[in-house]
C-alpha atoms as a PDB file:
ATOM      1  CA  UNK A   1     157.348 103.338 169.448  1.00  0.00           C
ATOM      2  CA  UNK A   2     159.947 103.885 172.044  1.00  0.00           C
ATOM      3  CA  UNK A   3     160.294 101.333 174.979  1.00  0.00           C
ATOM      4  CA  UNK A   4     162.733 101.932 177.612  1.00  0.00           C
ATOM      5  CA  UNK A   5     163.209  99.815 180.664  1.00  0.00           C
ATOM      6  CA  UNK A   6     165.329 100.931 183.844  1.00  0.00           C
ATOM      7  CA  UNK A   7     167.294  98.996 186.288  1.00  0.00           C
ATOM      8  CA  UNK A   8     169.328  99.705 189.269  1.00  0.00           C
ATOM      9  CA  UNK A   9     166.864 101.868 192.033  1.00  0.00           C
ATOM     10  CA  UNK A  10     167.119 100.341 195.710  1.00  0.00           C
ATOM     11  CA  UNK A  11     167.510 101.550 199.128  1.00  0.00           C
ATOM     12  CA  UNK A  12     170.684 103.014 199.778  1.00  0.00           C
ATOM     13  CA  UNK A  13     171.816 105.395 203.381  1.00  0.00           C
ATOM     14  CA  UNK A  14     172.200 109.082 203.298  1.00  0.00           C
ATOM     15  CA  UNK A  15     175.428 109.476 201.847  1.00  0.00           C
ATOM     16  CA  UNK A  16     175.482 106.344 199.415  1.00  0.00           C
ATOM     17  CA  UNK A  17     175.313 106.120 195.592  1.00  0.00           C
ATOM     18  CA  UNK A  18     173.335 104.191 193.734  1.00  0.00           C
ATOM     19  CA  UNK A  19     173.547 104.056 189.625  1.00  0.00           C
ATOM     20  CA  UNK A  20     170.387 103.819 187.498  1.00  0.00           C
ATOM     21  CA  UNK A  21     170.412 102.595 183.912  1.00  0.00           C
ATOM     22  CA  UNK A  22     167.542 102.366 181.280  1.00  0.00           C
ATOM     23  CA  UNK A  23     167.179 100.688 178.003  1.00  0.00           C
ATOM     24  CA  UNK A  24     165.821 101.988 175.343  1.00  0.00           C
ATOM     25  CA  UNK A  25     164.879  99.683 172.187  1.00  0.00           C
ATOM     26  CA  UNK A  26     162.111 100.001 169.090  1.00  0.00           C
ATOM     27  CA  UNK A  27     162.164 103.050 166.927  1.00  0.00           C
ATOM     28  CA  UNK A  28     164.927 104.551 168.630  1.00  0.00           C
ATOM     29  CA  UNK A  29     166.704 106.406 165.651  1.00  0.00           C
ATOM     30  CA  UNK A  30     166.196 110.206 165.754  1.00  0.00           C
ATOM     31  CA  UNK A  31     165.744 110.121 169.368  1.00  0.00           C
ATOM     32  CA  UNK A  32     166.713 114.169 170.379  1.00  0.00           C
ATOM     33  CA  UNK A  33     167.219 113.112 174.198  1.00  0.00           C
ATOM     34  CA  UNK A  34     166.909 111.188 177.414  1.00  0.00           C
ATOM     35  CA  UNK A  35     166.677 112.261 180.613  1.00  0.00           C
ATOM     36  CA  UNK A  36     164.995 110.989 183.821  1.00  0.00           C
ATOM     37  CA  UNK A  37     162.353 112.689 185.881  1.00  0.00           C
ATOM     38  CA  UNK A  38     161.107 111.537 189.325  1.00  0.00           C
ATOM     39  CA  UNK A  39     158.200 111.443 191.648  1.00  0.00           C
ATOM     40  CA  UNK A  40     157.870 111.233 195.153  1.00  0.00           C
ATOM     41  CA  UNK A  41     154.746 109.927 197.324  1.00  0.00           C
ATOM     42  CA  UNK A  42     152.195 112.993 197.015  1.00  0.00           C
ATOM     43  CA  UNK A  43     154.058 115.065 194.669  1.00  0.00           C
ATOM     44  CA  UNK A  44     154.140 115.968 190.841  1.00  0.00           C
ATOM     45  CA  UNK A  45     156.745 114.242 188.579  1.00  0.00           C
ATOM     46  CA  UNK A  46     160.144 116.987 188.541  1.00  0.00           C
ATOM     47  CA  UNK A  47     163.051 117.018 185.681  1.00  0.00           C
ATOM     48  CA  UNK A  48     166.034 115.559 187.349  1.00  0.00           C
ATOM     49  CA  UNK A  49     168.623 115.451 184.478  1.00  0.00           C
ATOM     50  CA  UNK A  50     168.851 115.258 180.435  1.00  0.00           C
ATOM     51  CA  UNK A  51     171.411 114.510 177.733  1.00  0.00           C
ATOM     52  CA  UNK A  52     170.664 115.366 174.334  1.00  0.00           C
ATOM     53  CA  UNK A  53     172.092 113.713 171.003  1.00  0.00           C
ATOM     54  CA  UNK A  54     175.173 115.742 170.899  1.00  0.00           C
ATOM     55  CA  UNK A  55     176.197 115.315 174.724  1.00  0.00           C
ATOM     56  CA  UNK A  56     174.962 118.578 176.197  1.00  0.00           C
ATOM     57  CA  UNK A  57     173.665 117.798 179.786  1.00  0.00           C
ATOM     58  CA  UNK A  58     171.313 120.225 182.114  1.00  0.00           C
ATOM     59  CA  UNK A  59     170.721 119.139 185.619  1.00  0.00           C
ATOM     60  CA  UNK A  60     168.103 120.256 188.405  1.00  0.00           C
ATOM     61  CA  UNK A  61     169.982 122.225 190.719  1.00  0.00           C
ATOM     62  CA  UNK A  62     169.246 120.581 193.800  1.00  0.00           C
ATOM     63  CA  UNK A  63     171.222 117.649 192.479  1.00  0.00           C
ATOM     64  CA  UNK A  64     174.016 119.631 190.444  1.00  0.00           C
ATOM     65  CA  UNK A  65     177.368 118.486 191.468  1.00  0.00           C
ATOM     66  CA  UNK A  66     175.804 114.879 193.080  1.00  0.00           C
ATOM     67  CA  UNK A  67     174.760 113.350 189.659  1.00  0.00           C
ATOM     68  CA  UNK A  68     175.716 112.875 186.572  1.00  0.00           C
ATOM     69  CA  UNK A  69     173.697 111.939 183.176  1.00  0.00           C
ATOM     70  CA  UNK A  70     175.722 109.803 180.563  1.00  0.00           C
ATOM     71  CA  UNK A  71     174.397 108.187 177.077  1.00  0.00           C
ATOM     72  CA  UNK A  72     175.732 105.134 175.581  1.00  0.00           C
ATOM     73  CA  UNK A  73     174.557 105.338 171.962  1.00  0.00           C
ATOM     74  CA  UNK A  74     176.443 102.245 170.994  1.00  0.00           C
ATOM     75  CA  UNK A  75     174.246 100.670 173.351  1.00  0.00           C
ATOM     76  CA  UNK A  76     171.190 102.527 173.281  1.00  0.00           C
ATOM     77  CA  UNK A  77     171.507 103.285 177.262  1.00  0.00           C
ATOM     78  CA  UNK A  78     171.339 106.337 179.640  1.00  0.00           C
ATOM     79  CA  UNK A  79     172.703 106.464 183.125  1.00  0.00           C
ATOM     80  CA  UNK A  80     172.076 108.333 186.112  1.00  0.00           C
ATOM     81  CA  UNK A  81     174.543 108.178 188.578  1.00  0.00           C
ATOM     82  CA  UNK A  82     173.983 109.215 191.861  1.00  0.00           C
ATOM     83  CA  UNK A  83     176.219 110.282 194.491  1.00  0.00           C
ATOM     84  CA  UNK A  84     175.485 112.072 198.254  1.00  0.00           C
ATOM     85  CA  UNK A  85     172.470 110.930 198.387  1.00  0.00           C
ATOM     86  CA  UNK A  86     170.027 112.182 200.495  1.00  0.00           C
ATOM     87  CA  UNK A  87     166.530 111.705 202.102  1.00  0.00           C
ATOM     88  CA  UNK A  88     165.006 113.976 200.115  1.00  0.00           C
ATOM     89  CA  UNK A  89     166.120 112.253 197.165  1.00  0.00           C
ATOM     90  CA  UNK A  90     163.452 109.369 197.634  1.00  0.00           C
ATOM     91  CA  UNK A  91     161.175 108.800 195.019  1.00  0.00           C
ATOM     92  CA  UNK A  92     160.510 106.573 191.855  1.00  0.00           C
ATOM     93  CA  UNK A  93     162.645 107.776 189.267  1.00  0.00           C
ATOM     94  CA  UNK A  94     161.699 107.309 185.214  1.00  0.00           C
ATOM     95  CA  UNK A  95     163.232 107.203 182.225  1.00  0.00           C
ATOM     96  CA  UNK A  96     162.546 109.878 179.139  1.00  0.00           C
ATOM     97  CA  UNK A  97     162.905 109.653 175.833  1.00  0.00           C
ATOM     98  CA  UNK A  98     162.380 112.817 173.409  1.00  0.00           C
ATOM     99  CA  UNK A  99     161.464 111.840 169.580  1.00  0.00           C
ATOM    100  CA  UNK A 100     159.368 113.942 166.862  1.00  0.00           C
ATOM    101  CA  UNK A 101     158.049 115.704 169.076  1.00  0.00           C
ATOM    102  CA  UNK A 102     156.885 112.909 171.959  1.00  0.00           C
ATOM    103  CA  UNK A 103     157.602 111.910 175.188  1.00  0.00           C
ATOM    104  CA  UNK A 104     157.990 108.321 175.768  1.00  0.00           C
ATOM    105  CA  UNK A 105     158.562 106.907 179.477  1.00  0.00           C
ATOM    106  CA  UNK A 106     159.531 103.573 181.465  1.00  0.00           C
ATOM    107  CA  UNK A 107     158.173 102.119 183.855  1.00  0.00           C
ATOM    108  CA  UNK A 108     159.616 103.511 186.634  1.00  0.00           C
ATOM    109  CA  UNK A 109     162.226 102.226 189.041  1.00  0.00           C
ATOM    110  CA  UNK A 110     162.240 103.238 192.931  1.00  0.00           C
ATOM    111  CA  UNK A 111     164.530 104.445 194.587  1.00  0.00           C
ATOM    112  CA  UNK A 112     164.737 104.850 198.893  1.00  0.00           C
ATOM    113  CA  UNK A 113     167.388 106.731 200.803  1.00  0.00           C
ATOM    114  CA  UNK A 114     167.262 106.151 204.759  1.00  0.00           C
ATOM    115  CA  UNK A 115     168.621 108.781 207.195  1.00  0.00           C
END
């Protein structure tokens, strides 16, 4: 088992950054990558951004060039930081974790940008 715990969503204005951070603790050896997804009200969970073991990073392209995905390994944490925020950016935002073949997920932590 994989647990994985983020911090740092809020309510930010258009133009603000906000940086998100998850934990991940348990079994966490031979985990392939993390990423987070999000999900706004009414709409399916999306792929925002992943890193995988070795450092590659892939991004959605609606947020290429305003975030950035980084993995501390030391300290078993992944980071989302978000810049240029926008409206359209609003939703709850989660936490992945890729291992033998599973998905694990957190529990989520919202985040609100205001026009």
């Amino acid at each position: 088992q994989v647990q994985l715990v983020e911090s740092g969503g809020g309510l930010v204005q258009a133009g603000g950054s906000l940086r998100l951070s998850c934990a991940a603790s348990g079994s966490i050896s031979s985990i392939n990558s993390m990423g987070w997804y999000r999900q706004a009200p009414g709409k399916q969970r999306e792929f925002v951004a992943v890193i995988s073991s070795g450092g590659f990073t892939n991004y959605k392209d609606s947020v290429k060039g305003r975030f950035t995905i980084s993995r501390d390994n030391a300290e078993n944490r992944v980071f989302l930081q978000m810049n240029s925020l926008k409206p359209e950016d609003t939703a709850v935002y989660y936490c992945n974790a890729y291992r033998s073949g599973y998905n694990y997920w957190g529990q989520g932590t919202q985040v609100t940008v205001s026009s």
